[in-house]
PDB file of N, CA and C in Angstrom:
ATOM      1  N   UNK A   1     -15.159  36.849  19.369  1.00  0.00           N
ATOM      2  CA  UNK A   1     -14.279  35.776  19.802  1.00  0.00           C
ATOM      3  C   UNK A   1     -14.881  34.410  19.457  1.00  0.00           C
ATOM      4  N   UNK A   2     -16.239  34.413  19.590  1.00  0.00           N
ATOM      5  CA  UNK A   2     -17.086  32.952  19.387  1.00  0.00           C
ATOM      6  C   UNK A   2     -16.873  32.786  17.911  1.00  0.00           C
ATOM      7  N   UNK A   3     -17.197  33.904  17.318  1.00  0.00           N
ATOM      8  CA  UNK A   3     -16.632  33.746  15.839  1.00  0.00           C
ATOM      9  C   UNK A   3     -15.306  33.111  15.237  1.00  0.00           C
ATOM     10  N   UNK A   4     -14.421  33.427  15.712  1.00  0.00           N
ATOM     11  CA  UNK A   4     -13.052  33.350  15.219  1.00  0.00           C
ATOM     12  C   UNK A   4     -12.798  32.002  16.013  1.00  0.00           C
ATOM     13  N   UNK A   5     -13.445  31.393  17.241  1.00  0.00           N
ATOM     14  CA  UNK A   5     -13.476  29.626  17.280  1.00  0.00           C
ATOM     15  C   UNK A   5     -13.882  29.056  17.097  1.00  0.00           C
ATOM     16  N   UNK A   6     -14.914  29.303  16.103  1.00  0.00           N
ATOM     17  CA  UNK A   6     -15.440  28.721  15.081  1.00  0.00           C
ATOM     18  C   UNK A   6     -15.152  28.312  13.890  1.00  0.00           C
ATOM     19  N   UNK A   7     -14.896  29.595  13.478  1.00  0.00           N
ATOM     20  CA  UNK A   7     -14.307  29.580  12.193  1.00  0.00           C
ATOM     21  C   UNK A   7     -12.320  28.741  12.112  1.00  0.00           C
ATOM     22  N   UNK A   8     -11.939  28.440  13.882  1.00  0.00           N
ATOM     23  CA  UNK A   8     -10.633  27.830  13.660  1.00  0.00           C
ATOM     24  C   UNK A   8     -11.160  26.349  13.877  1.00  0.00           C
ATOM     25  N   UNK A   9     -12.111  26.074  14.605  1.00  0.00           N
ATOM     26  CA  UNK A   9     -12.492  24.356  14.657  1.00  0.00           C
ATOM     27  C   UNK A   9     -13.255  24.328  13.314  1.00  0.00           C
ATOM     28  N   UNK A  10     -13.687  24.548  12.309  1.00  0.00           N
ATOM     29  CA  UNK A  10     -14.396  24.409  11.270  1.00  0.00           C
ATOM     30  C   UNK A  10     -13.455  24.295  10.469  1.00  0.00           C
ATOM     31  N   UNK A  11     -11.777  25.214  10.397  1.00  0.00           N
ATOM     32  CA  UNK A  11     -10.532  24.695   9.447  1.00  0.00           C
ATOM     33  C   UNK A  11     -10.206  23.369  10.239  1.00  0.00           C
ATOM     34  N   UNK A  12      -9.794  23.424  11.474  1.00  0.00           N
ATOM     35  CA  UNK A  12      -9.361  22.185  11.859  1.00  0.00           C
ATOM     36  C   UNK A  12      -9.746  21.162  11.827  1.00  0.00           C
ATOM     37  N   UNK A  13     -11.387  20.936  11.803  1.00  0.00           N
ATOM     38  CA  UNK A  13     -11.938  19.602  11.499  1.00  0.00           C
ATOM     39  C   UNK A  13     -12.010  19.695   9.850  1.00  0.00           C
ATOM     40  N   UNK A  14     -11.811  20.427   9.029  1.00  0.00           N
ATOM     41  CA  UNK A  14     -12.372  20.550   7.579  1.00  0.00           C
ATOM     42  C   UNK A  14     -10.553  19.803   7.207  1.00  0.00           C
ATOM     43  N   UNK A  15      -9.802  19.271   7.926  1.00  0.00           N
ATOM     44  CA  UNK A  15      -8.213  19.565   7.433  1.00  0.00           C
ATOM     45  C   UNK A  15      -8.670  17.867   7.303  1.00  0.00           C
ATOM     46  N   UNK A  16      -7.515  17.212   5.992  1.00  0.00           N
ATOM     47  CA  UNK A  16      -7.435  15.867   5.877  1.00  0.00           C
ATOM     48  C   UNK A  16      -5.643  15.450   5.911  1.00  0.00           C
ATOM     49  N   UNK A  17      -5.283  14.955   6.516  1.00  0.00           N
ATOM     50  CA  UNK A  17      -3.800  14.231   6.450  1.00  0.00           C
ATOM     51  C   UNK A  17      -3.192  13.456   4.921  1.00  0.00           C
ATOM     52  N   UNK A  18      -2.622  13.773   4.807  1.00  0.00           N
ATOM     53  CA  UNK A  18      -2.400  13.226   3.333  1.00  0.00           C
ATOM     54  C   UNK A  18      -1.978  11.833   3.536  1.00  0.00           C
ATOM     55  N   UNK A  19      -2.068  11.252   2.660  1.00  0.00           N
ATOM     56  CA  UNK A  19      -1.795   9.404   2.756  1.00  0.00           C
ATOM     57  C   UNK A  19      -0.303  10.045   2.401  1.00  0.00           C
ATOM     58  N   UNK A  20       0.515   8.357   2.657  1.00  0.00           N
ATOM     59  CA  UNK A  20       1.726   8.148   2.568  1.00  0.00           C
ATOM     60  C   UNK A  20       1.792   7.274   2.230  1.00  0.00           C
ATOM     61  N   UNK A  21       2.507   7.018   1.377  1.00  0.00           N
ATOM     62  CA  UNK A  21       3.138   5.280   0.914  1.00  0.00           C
ATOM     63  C   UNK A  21       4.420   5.406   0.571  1.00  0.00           C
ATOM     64  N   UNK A  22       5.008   4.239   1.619  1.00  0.00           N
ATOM     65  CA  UNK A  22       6.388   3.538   1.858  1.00  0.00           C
ATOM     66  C   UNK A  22       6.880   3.633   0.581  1.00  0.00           C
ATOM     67  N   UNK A  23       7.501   3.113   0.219  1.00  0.00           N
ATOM     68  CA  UNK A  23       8.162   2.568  -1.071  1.00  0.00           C
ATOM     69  C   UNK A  23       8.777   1.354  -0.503  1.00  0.00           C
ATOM     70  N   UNK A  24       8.705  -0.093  -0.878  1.00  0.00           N
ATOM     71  CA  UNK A  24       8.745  -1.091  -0.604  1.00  0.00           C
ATOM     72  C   UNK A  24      10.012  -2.304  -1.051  1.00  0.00           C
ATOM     73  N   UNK A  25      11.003  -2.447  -0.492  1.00  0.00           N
ATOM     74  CA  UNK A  25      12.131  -2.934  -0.814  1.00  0.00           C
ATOM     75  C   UNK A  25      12.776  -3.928  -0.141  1.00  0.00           C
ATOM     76  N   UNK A  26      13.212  -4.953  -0.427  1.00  0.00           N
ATOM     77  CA  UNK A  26      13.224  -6.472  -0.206  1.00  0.00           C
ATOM     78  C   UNK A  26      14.892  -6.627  -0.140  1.00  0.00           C
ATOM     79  N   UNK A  27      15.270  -7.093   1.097  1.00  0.00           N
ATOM     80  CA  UNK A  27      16.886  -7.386   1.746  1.00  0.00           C
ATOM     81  C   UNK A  27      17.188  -8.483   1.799  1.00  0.00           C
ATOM     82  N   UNK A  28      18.447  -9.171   1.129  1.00  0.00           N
ATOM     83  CA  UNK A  28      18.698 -10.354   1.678  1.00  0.00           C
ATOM     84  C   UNK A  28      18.383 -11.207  -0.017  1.00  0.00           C
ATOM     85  N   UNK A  29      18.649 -12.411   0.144  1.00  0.00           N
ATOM     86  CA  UNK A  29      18.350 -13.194  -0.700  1.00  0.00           C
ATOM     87  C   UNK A  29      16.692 -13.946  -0.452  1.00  0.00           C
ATOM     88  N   UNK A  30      16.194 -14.222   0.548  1.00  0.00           N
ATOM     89  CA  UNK A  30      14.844 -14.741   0.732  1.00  0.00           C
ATOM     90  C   UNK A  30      14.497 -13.287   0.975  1.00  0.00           C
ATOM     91  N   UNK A  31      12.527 -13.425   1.665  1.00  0.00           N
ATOM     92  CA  UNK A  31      11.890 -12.434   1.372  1.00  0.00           C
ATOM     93  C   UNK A  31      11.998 -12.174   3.087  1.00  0.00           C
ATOM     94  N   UNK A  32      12.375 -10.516   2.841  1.00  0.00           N
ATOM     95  CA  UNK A  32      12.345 -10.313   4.611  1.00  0.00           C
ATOM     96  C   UNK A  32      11.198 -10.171   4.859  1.00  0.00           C
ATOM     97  N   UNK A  33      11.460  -9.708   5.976  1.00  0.00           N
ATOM     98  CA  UNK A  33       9.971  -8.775   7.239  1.00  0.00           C
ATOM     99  C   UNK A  33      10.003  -7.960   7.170  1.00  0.00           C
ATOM    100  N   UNK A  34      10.803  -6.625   6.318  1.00  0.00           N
ATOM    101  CA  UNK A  34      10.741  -5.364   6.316  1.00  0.00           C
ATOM    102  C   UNK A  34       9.989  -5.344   5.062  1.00  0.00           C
ATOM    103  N   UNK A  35      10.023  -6.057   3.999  1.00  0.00           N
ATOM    104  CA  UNK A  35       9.419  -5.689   2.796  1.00  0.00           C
ATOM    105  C   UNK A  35       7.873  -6.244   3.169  1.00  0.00           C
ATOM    106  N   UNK A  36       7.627  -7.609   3.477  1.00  0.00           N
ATOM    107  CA  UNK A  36       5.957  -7.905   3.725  1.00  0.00           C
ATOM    108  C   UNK A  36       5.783  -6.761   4.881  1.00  0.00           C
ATOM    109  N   UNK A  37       6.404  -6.341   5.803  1.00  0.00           N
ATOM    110  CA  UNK A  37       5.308  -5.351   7.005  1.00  0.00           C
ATOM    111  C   UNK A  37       5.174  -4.142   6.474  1.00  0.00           C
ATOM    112  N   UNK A  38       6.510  -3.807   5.035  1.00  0.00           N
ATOM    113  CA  UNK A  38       6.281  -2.280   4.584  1.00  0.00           C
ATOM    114  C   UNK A  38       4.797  -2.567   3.647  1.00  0.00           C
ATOM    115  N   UNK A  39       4.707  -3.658   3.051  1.00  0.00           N
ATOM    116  CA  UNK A  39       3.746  -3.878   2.155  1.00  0.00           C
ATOM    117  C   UNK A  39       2.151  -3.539   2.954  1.00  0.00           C
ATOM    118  N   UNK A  40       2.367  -4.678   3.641  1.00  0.00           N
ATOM    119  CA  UNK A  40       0.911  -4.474   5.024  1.00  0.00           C
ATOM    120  C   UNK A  40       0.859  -3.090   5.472  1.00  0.00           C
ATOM    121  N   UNK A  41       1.779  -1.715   5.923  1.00  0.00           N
ATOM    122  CA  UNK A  41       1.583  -1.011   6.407  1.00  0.00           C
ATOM    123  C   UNK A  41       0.829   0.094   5.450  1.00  0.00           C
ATOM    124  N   UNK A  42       1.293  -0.101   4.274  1.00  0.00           N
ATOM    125  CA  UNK A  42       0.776   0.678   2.959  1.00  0.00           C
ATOM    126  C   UNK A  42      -0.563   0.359   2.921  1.00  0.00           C
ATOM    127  N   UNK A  43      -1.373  -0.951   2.932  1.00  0.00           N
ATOM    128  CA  UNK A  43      -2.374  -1.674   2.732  1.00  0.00           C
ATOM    129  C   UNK A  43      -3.534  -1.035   3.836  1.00  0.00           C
ATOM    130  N   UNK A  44      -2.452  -1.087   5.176  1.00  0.00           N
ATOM    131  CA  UNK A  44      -3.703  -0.486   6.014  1.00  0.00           C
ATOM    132  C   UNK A  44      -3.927   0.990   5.784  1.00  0.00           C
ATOM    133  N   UNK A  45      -2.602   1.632   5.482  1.00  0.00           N
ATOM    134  CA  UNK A  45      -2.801   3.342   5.292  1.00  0.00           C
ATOM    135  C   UNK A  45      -3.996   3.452   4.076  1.00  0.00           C
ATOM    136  N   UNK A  46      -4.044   2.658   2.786  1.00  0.00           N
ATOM    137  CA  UNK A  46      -5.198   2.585   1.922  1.00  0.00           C
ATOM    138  C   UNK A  46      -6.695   2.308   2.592  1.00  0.00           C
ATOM    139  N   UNK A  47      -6.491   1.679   4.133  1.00  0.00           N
ATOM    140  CA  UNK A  47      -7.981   1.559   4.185  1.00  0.00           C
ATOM    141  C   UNK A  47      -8.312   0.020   4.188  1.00  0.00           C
ATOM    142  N   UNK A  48      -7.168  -0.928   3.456  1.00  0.00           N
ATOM    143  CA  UNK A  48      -7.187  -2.623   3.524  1.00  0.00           C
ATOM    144  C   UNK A  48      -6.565  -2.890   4.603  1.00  0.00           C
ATOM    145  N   UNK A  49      -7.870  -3.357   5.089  1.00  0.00           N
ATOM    146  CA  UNK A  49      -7.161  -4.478   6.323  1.00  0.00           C
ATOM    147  C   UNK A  49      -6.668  -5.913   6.336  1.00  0.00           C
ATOM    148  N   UNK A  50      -6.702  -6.179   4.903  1.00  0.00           N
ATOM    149  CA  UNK A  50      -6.592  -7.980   5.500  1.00  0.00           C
ATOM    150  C   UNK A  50      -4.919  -7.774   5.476  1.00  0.00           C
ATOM    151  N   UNK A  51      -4.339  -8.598   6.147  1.00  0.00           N
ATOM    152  CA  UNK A  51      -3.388  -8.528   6.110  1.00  0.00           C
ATOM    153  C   UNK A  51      -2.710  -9.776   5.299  1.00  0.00           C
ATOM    154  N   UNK A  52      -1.396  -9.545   4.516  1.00  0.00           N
ATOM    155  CA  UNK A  52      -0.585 -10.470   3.606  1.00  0.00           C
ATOM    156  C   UNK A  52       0.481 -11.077   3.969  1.00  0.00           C
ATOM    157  N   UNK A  53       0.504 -12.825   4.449  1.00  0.00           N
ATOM    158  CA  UNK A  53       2.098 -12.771   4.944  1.00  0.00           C
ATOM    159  C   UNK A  53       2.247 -14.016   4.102  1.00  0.00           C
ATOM    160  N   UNK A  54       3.804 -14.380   3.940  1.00  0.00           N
ATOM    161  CA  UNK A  54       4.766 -14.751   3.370  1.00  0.00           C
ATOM    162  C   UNK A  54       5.274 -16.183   4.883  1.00  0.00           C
ATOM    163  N   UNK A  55       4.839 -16.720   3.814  1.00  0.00           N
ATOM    164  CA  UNK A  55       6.023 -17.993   5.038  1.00  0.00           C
ATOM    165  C   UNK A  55       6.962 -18.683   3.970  1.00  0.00           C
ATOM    166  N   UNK A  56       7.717 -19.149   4.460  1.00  0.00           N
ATOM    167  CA  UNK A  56       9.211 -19.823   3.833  1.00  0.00           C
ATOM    168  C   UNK A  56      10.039 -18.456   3.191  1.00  0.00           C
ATOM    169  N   UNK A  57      11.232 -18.790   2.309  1.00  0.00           N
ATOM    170  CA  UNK A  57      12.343 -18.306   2.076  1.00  0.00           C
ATOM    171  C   UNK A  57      11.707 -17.672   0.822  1.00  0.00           C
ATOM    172  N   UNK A  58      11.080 -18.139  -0.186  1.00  0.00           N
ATOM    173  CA  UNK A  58      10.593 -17.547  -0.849  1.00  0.00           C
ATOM    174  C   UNK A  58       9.481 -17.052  -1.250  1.00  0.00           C
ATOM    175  N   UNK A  59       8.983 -16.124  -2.001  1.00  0.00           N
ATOM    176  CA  UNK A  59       7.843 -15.481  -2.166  1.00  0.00           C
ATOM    177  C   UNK A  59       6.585 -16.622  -2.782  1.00  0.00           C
ATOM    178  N   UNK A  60       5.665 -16.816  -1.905  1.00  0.00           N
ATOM    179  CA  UNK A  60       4.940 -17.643  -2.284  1.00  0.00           C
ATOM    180  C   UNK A  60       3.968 -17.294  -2.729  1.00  0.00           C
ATOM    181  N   UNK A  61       3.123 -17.902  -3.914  1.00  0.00           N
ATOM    182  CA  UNK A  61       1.716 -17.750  -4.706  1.00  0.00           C
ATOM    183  C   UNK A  61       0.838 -16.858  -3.371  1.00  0.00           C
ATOM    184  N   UNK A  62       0.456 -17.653  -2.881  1.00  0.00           N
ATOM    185  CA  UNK A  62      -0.823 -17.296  -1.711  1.00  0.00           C
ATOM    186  C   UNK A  62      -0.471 -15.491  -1.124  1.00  0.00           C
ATOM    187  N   UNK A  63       0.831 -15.025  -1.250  1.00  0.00           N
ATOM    188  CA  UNK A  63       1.418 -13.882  -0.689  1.00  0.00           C
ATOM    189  C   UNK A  63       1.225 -12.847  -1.903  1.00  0.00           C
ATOM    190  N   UNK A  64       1.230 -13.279  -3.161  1.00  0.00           N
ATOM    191  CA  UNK A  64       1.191 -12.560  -4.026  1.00  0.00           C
ATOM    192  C   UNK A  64      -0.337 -12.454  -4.807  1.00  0.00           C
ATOM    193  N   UNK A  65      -1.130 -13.018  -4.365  1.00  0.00           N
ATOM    194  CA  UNK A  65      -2.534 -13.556  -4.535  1.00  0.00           C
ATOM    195  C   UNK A  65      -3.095 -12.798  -3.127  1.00  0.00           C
ATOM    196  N   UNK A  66      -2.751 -12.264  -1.806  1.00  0.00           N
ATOM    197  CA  UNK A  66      -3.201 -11.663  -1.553  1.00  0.00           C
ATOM    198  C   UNK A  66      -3.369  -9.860  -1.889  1.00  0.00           C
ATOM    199  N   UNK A  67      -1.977  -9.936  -2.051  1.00  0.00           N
ATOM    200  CA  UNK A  67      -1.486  -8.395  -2.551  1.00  0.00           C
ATOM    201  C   UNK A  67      -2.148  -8.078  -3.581  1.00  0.00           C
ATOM    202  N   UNK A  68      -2.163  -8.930  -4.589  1.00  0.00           N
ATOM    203  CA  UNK A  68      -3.107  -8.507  -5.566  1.00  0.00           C
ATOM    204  C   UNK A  68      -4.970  -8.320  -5.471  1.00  0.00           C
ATOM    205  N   UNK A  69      -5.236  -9.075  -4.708  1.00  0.00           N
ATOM    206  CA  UNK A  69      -6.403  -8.831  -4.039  1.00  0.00           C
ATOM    207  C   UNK A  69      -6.726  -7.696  -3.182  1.00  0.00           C
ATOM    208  N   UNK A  70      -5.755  -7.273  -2.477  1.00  0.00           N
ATOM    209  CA  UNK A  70      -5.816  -6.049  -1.915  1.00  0.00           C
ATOM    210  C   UNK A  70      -5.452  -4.714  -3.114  1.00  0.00           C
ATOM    211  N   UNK A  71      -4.764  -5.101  -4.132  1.00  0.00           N
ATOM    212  CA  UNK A  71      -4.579  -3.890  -5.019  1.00  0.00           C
ATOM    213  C   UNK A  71      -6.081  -3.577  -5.759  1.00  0.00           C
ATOM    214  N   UNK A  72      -6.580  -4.569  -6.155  1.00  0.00           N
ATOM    215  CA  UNK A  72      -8.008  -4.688  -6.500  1.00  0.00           C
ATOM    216  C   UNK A  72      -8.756  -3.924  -6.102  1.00  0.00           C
ATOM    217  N   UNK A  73      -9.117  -4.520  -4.768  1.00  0.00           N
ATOM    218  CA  UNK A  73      -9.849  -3.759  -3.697  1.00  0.00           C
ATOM    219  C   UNK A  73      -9.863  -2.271  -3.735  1.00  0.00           C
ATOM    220  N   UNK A  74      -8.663  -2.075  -3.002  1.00  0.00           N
ATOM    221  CA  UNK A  74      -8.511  -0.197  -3.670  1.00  0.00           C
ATOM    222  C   UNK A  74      -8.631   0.154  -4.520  1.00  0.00           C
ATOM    223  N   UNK A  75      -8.179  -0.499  -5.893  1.00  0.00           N
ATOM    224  CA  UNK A  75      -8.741   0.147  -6.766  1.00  0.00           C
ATOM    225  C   UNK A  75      -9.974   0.509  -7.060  1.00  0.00           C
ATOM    226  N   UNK A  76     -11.026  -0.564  -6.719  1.00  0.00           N
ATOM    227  CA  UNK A  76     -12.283  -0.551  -6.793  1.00  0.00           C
ATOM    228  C   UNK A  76     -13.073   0.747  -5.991  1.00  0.00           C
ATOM    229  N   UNK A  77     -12.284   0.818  -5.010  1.00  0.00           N
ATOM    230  CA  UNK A  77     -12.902   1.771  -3.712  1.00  0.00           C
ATOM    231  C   UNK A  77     -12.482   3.551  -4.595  1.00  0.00           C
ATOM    232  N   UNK A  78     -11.254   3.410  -5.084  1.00  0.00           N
ATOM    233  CA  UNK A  78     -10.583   4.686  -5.416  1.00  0.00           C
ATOM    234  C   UNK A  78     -11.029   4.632  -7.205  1.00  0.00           C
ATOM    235  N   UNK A  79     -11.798   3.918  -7.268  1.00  0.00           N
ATOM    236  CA  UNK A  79     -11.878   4.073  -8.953  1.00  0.00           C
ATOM    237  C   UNK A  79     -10.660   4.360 -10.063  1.00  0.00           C
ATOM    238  N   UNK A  80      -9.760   3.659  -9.568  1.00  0.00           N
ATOM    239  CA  UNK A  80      -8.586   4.034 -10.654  1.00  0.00           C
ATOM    240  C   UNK A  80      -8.117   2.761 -11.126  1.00  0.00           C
ATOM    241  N   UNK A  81      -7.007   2.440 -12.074  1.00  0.00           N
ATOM    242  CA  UNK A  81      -6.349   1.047 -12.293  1.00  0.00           C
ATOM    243  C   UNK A  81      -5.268   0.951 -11.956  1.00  0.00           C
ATOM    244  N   UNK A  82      -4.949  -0.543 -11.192  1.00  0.00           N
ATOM    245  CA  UNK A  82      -3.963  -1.025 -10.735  1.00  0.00           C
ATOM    246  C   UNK A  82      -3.295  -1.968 -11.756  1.00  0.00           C
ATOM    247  N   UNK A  83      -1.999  -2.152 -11.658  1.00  0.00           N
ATOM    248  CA  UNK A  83      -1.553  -3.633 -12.068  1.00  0.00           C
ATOM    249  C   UNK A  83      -1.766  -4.927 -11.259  1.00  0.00           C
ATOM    250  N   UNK A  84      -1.418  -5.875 -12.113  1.00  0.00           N
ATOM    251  CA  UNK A  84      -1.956  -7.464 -11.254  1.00  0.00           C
ATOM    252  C   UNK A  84       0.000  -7.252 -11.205  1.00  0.00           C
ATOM    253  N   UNK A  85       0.356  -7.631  -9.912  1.00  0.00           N
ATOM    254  CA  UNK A  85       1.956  -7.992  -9.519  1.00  0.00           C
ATOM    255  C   UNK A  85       2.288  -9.699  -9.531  1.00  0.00           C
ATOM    256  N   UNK A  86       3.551  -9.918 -10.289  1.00  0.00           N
ATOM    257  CA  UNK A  86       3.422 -11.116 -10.573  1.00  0.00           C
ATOM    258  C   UNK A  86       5.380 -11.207 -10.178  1.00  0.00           C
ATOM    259  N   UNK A  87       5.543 -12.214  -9.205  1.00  0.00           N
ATOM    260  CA  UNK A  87       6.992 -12.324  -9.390  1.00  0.00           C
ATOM    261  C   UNK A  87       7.609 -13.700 -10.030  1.00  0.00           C
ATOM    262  N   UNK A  88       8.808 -13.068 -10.433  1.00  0.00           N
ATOM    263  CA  UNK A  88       9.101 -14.034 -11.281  1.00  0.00           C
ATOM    264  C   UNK A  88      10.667 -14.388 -11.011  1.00  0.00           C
ATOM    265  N   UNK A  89      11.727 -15.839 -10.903  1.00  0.00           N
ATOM    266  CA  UNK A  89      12.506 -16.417 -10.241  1.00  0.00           C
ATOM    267  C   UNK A  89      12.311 -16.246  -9.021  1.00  0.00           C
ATOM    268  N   UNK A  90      13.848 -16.403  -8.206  1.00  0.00           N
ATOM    269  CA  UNK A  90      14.098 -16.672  -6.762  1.00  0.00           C
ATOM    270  C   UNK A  90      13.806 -15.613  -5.912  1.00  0.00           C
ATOM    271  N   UNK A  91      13.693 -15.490  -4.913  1.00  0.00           N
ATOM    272  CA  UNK A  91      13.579 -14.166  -3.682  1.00  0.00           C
ATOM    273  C   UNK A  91      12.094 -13.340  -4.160  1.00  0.00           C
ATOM    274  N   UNK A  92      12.612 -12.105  -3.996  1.00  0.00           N
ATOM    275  CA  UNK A  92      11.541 -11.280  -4.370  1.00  0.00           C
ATOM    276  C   UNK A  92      12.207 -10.095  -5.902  1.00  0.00           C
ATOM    277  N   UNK A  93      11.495 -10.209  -7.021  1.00  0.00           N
ATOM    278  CA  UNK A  93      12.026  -9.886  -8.153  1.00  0.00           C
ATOM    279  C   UNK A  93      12.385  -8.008  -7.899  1.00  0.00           C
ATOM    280  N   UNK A  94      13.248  -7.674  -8.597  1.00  0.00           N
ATOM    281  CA  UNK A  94      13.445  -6.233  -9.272  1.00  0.00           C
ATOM    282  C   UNK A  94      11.857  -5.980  -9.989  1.00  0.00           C
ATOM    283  N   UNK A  95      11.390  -6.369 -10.503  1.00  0.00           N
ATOM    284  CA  UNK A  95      10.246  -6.421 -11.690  1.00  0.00           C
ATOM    285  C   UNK A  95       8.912  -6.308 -10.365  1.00  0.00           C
ATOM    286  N   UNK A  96       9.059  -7.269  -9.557  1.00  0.00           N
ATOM    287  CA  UNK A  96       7.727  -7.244  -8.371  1.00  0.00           C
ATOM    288  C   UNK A  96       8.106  -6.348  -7.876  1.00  0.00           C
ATOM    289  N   UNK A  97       9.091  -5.775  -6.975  1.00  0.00           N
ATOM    290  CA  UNK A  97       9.105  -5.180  -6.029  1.00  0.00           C
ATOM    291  C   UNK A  97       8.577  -3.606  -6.776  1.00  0.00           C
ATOM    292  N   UNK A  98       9.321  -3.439  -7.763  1.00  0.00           N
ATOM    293  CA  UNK A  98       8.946  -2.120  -8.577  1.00  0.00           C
ATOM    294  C   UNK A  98       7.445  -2.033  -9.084  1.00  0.00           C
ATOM    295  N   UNK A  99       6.663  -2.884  -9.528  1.00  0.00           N
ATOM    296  CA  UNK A  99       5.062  -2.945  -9.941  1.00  0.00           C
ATOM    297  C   UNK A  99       4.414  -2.752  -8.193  1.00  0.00           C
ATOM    298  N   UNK A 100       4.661  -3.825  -7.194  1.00  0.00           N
ATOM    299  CA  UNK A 100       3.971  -3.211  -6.017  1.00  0.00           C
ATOM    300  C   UNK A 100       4.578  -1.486  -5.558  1.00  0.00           C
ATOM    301  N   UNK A 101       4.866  -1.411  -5.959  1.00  0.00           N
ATOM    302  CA  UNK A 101       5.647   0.459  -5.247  1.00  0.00           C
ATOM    303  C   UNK A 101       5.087   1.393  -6.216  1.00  0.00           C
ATOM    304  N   UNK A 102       4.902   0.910  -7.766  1.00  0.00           N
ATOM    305  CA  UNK A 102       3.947   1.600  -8.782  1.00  0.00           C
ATOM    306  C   UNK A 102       2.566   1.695  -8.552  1.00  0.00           C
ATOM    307  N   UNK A 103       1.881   0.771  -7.843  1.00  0.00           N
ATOM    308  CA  UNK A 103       0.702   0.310  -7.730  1.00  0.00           C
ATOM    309  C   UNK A 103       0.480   1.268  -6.457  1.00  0.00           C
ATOM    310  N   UNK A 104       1.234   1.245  -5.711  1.00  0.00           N
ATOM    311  CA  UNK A 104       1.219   2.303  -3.940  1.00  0.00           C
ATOM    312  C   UNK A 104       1.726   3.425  -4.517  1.00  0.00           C
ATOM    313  N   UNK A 105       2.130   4.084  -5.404  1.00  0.00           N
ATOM    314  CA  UNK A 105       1.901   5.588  -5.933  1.00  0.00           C
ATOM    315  C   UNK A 105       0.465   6.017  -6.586  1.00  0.00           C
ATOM    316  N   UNK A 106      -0.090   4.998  -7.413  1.00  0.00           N
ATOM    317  CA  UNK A 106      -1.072   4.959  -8.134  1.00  0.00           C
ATOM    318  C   UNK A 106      -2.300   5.416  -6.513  1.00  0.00           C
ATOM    319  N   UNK A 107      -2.299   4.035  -5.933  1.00  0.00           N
ATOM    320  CA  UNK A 107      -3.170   4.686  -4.590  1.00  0.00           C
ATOM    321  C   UNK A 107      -2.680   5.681  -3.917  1.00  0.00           C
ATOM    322  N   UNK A 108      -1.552   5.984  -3.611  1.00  0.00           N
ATOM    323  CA  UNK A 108      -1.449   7.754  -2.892  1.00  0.00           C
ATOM    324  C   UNK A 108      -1.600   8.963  -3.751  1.00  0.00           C
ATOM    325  N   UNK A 109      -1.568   8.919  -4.679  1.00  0.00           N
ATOM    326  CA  UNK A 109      -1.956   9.940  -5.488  1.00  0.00           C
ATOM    327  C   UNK A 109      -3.768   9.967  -5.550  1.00  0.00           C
ATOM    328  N   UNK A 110      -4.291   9.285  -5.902  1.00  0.00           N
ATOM    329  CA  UNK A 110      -5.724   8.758  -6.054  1.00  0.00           C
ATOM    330  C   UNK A 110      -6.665   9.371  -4.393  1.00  0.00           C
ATOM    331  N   UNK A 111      -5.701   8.477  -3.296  1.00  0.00           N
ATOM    332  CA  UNK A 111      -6.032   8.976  -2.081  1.00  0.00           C
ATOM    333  C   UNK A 111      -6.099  10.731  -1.310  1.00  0.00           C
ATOM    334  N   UNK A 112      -5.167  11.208  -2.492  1.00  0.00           N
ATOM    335  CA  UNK A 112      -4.682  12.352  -1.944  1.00  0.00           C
ATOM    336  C   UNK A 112      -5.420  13.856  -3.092  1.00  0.00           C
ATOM    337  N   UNK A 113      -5.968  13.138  -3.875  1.00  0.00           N
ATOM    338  CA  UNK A 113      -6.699  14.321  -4.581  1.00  0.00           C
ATOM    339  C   UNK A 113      -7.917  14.565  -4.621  1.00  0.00           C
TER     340      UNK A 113
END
């Protein structure tokens, strides 16, 4: 019997949870709170804590200068390559939103093998 609860706490602590990442998508014409908190929530599931926020209507340098700093980061930690995310016109781009959600597959896959 000592055997066989052993051998089940030795699977159970030996078990790892697989990462998850959101997929990250932006409502509205300015930049919501569902897309920066889905962004941050991905960031902490990687293991980054700083957190990235967005003030005013549109996506500002300093918001996209953190994200990319945090894509870095993981990469560095997970040894793989990221893209640098860059948006481009009003709100939050088709082109950004899709490179940050490429970049959070790149780390859940990486995280998960």
């Amino acid at each position: 019997m000592k055997k066989i609860l052993l051998a089940l706490s030795l699977l159970i602590s030996g078990a790892t949870s697989a990462a998850y990442m959101s997929s990250c998508y932006n409502y509205g014409d300015g930049v919501s709170y569902s897309f920066t908190s889905c962004v941050n929530r991905n960031f902490r599931e990687a293991g980054q804590n700083f957190s990235c926020f967005n003030y005013g209507d549109e996506l500002s340098y300093s918001f996209q200068s953190c994200v990319n700093s945090n894509f870095r980061s993981a990469a560095r930690d997970l040894n793989i390559f990221v893209s640098s995310c860059n948006n481009y016109g009003e709100g939050v781009s088709f082109s950004y939103q899709s490179c940050v959600n490429r970049n959070f597959r790149e780390i859940e896959r990486a995280l998960n093998k």
